[in-house]
PDB file of N, CA and C in Angstrom:
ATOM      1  N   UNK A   1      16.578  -9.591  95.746  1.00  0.00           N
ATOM      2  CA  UNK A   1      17.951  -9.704  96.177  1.00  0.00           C
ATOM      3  C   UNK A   1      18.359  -8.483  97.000  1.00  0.00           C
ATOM      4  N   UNK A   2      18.102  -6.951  96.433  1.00  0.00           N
ATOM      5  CA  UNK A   2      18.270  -5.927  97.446  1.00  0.00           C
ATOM      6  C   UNK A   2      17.844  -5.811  98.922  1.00  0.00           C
ATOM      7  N   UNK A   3      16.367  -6.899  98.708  1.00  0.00           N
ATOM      8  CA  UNK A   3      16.003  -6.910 100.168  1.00  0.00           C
ATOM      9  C   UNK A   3      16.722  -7.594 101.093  1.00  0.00           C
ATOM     10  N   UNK A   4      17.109  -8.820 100.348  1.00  0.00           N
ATOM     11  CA  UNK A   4      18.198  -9.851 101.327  1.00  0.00           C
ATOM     12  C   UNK A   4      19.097  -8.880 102.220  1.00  0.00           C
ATOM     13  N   UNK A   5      19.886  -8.080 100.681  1.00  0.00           N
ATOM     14  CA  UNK A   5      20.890  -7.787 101.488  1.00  0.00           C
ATOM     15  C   UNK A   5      20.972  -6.910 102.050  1.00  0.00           C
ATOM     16  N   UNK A   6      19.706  -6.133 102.128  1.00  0.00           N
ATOM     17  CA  UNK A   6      19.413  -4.904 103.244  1.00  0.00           C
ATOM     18  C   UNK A   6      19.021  -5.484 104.228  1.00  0.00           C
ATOM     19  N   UNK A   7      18.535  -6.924 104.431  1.00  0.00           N
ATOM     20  CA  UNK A   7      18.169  -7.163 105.659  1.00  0.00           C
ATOM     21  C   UNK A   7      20.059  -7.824 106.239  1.00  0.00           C
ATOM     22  N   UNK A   8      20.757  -7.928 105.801  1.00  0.00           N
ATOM     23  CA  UNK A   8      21.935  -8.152 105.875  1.00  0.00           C
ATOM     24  C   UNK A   8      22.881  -6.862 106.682  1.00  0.00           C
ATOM     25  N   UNK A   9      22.417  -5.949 106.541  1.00  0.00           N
ATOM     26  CA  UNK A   9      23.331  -4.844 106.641  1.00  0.00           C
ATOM     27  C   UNK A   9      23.885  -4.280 105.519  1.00  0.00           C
ATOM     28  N   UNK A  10      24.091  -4.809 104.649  1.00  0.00           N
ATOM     29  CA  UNK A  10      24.933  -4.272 103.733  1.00  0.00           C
ATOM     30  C   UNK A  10      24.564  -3.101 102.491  1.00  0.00           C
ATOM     31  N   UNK A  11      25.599  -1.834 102.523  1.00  0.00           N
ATOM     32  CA  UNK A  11      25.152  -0.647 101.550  1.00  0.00           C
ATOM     33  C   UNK A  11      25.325  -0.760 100.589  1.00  0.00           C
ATOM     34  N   UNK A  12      26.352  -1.266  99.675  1.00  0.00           N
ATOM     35  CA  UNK A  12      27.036  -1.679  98.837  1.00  0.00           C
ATOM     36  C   UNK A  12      26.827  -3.426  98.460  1.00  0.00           C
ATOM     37  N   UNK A  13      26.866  -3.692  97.040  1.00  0.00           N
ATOM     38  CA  UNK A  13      27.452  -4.864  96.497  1.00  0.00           C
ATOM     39  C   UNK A  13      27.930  -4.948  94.814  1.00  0.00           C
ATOM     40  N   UNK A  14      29.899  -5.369  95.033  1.00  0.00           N
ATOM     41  CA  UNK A  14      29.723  -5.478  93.434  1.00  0.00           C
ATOM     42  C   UNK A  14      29.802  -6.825  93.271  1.00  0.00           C
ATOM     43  N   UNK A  15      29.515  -6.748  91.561  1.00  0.00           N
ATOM     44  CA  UNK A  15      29.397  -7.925  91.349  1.00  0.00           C
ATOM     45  C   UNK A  15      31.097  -8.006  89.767  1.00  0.00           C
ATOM     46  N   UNK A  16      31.391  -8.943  90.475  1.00  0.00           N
ATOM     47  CA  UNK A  16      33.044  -9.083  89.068  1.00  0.00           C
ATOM     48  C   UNK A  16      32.791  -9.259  88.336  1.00  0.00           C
ATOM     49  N   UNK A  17      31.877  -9.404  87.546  1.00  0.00           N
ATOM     50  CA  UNK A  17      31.246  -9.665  86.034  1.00  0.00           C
ATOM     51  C   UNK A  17      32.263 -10.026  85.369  1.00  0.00           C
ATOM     52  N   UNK A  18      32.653  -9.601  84.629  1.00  0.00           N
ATOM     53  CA  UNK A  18      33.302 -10.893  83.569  1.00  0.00           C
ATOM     54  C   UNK A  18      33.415 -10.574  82.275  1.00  0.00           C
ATOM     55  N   UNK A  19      34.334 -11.070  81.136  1.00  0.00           N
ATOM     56  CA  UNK A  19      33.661 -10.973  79.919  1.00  0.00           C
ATOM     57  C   UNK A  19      32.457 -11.401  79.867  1.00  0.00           C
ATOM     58  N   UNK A  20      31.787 -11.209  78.370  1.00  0.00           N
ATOM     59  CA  UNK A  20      30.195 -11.432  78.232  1.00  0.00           C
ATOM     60  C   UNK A  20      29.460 -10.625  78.449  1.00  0.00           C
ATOM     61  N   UNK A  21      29.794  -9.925  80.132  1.00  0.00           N
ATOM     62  CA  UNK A  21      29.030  -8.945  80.679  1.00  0.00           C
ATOM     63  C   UNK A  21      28.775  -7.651  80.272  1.00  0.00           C
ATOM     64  N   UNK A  22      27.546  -7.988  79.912  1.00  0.00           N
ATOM     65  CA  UNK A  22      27.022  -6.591  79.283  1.00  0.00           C
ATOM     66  C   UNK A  22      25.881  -5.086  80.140  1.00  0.00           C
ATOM     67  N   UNK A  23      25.967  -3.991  80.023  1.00  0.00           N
ATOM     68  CA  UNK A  23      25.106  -3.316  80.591  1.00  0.00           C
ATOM     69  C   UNK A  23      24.207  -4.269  81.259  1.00  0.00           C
ATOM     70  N   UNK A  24      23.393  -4.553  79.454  1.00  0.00           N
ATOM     71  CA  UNK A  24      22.060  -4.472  79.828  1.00  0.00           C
ATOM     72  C   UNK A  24      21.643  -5.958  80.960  1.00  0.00           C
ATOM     73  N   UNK A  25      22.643  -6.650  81.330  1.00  0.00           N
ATOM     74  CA  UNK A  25      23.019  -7.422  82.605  1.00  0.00           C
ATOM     75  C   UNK A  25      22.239  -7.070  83.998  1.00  0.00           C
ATOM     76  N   UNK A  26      22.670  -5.267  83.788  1.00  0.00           N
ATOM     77  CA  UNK A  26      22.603  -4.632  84.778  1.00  0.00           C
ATOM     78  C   UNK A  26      20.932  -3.593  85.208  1.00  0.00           C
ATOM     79  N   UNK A  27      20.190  -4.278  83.672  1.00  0.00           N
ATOM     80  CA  UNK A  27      19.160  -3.304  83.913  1.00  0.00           C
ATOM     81  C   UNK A  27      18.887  -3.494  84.902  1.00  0.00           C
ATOM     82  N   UNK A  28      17.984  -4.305  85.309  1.00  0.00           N
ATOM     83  CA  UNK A  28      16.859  -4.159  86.319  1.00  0.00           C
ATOM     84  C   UNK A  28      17.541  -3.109  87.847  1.00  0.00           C
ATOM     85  N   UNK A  29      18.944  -3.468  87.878  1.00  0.00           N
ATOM     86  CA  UNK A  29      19.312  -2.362  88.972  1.00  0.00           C
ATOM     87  C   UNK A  29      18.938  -0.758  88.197  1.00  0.00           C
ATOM     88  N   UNK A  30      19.542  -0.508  87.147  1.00  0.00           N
ATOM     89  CA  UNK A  30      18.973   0.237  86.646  1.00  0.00           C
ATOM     90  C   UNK A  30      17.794   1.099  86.405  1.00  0.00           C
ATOM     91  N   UNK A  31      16.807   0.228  86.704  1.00  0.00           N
ATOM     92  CA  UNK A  31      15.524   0.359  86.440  1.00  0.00           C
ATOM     93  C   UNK A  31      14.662   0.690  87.575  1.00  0.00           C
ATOM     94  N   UNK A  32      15.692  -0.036  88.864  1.00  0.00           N
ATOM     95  CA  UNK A  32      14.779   0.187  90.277  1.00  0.00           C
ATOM     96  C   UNK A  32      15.656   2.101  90.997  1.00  0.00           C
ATOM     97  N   UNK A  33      16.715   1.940  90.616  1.00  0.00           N
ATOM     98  CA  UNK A  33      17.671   3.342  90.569  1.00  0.00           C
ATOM     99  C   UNK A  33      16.860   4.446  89.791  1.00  0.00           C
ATOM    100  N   UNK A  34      16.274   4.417  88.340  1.00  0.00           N
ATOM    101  CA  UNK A  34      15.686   5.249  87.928  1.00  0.00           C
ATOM    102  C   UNK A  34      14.439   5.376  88.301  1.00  0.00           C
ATOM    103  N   UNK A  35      13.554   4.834  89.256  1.00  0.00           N
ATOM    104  CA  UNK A  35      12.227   4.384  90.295  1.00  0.00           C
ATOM    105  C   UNK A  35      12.298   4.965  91.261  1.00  0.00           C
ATOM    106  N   UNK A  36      14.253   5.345  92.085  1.00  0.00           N
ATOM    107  CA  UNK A  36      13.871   5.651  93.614  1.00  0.00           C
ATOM    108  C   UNK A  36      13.753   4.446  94.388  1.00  0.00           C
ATOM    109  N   UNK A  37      14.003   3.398  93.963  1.00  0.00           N
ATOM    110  CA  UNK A  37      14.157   2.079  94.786  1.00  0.00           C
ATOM    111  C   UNK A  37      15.011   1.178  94.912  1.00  0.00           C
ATOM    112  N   UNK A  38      16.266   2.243  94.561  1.00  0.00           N
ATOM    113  CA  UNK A  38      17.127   1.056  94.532  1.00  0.00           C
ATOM    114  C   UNK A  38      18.318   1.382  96.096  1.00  0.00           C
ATOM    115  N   UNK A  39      18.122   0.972  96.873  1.00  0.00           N
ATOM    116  CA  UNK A  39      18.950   1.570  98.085  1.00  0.00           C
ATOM    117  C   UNK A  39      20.199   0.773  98.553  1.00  0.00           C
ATOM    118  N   UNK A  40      20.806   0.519  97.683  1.00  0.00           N
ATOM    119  CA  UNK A  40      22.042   0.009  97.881  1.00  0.00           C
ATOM    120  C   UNK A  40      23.224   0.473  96.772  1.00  0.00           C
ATOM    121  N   UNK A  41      24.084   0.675  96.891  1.00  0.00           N
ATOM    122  CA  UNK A  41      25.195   1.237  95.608  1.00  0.00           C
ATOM    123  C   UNK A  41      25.287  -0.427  95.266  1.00  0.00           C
ATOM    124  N   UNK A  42      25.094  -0.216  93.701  1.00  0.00           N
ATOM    125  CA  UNK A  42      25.786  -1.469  92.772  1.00  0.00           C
ATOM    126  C   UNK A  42      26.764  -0.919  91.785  1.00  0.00           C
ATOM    127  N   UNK A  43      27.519  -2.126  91.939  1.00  0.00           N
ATOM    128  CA  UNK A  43      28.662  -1.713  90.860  1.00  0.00           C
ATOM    129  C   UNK A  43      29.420  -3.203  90.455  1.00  0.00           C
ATOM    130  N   UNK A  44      29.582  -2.729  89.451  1.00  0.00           N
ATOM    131  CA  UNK A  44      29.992  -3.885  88.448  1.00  0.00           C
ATOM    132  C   UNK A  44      31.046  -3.616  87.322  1.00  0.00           C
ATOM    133  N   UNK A  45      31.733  -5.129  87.073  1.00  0.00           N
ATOM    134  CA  UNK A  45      33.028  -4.796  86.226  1.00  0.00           C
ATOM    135  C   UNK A  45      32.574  -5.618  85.049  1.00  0.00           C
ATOM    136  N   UNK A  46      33.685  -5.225  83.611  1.00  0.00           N
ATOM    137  CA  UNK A  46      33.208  -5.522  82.730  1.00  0.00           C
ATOM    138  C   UNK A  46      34.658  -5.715  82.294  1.00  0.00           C
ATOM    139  N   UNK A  47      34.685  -6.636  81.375  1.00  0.00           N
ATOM    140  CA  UNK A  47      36.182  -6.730  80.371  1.00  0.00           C
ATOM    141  C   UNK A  47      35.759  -6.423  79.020  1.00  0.00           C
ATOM    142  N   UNK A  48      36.638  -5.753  78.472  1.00  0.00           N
ATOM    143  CA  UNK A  48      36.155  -5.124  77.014  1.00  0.00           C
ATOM    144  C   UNK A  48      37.771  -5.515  76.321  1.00  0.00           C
ATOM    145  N   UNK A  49      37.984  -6.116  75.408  1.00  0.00           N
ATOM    146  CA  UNK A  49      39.093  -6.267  74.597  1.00  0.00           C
ATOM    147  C   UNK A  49      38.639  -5.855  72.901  1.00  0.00           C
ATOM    148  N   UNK A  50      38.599  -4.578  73.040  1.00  0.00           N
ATOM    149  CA  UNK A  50      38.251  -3.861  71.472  1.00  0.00           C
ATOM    150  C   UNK A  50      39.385  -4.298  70.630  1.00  0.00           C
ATOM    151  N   UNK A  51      39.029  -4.735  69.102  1.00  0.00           N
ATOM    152  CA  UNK A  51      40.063  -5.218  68.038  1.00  0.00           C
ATOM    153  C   UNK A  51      40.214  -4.017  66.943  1.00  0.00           C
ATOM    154  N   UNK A  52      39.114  -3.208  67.577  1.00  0.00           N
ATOM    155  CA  UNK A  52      39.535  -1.870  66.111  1.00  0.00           C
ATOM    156  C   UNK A  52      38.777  -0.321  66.840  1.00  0.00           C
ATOM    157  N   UNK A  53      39.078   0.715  66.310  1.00  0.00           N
ATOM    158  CA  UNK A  53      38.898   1.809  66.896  1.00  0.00           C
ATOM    159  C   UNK A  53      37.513   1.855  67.092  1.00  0.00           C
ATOM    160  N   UNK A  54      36.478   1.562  66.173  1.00  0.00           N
ATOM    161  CA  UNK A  54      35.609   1.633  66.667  1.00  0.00           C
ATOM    162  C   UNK A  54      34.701   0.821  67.613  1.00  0.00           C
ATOM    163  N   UNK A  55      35.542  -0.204  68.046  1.00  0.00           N
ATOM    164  CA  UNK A  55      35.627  -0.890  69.477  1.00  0.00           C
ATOM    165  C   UNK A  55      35.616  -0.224  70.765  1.00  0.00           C
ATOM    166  N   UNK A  56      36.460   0.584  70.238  1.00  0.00           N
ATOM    167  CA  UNK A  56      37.264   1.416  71.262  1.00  0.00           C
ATOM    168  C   UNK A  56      35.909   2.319  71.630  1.00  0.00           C
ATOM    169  N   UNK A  57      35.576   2.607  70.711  1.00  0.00           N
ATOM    170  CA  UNK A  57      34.498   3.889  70.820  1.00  0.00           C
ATOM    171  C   UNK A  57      33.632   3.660  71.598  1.00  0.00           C
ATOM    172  N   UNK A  58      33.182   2.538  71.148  1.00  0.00           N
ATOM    173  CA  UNK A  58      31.553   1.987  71.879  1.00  0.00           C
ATOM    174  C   UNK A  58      32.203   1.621  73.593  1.00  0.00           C
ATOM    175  N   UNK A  59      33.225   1.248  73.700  1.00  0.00           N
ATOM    176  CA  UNK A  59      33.311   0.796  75.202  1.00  0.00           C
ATOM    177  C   UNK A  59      33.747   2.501  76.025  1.00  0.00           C
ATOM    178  N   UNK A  60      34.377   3.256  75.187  1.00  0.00           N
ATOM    179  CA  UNK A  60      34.353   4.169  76.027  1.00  0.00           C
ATOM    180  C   UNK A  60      32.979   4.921  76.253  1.00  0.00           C
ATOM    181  N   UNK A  61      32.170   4.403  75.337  1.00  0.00           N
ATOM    182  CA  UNK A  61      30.585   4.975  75.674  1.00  0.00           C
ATOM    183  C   UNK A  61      29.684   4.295  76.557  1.00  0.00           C
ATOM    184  N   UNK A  62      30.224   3.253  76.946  1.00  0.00           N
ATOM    185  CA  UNK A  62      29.852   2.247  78.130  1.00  0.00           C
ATOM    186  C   UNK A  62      30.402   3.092  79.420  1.00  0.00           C
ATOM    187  N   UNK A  63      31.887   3.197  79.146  1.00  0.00           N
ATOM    188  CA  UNK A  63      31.996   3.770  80.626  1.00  0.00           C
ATOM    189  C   UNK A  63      31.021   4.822  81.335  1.00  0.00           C
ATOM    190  N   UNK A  64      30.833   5.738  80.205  1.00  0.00           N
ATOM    191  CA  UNK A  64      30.415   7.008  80.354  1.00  0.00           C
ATOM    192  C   UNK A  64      28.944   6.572  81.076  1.00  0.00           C
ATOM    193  N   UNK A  65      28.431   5.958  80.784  1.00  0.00           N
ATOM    194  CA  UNK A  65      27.189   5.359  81.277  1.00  0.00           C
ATOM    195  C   UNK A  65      27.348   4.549  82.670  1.00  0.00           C
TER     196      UNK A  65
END
């Protein structure tokens, strides 16, 4: 898919993710980024509706990541 859209022009792509959407959604960008092969900025959204503090916790440890 990075190749598509480098043959596209394009530097950037996000994707609106959604509830459901989790990180690990996002490895394989991940994975080609920690390789040195990933040449496009990705970015992605996530909905988090925490019901108790330690809800809270874990998604602010998502951001951080």
């Amino acid at each position: 898919m990075v190749a598509d859209l480098n043959q596209m022009g394009l530097t950037a792509w996000l994707d609106a993710g959604g509830r459901g959407m989790r990180a690990q959604h996002y490895e394989p960008f991940n994975y080609l980024a920690d390789r040195g092969e990933l040449n496009i900025r990705a970015f992605w959204l996530t909905i988090r509706q925490p019901g108790n503090p330690e809800q809270v916790d874990q998604v602010v440890a998502e951001i951080r990541r």
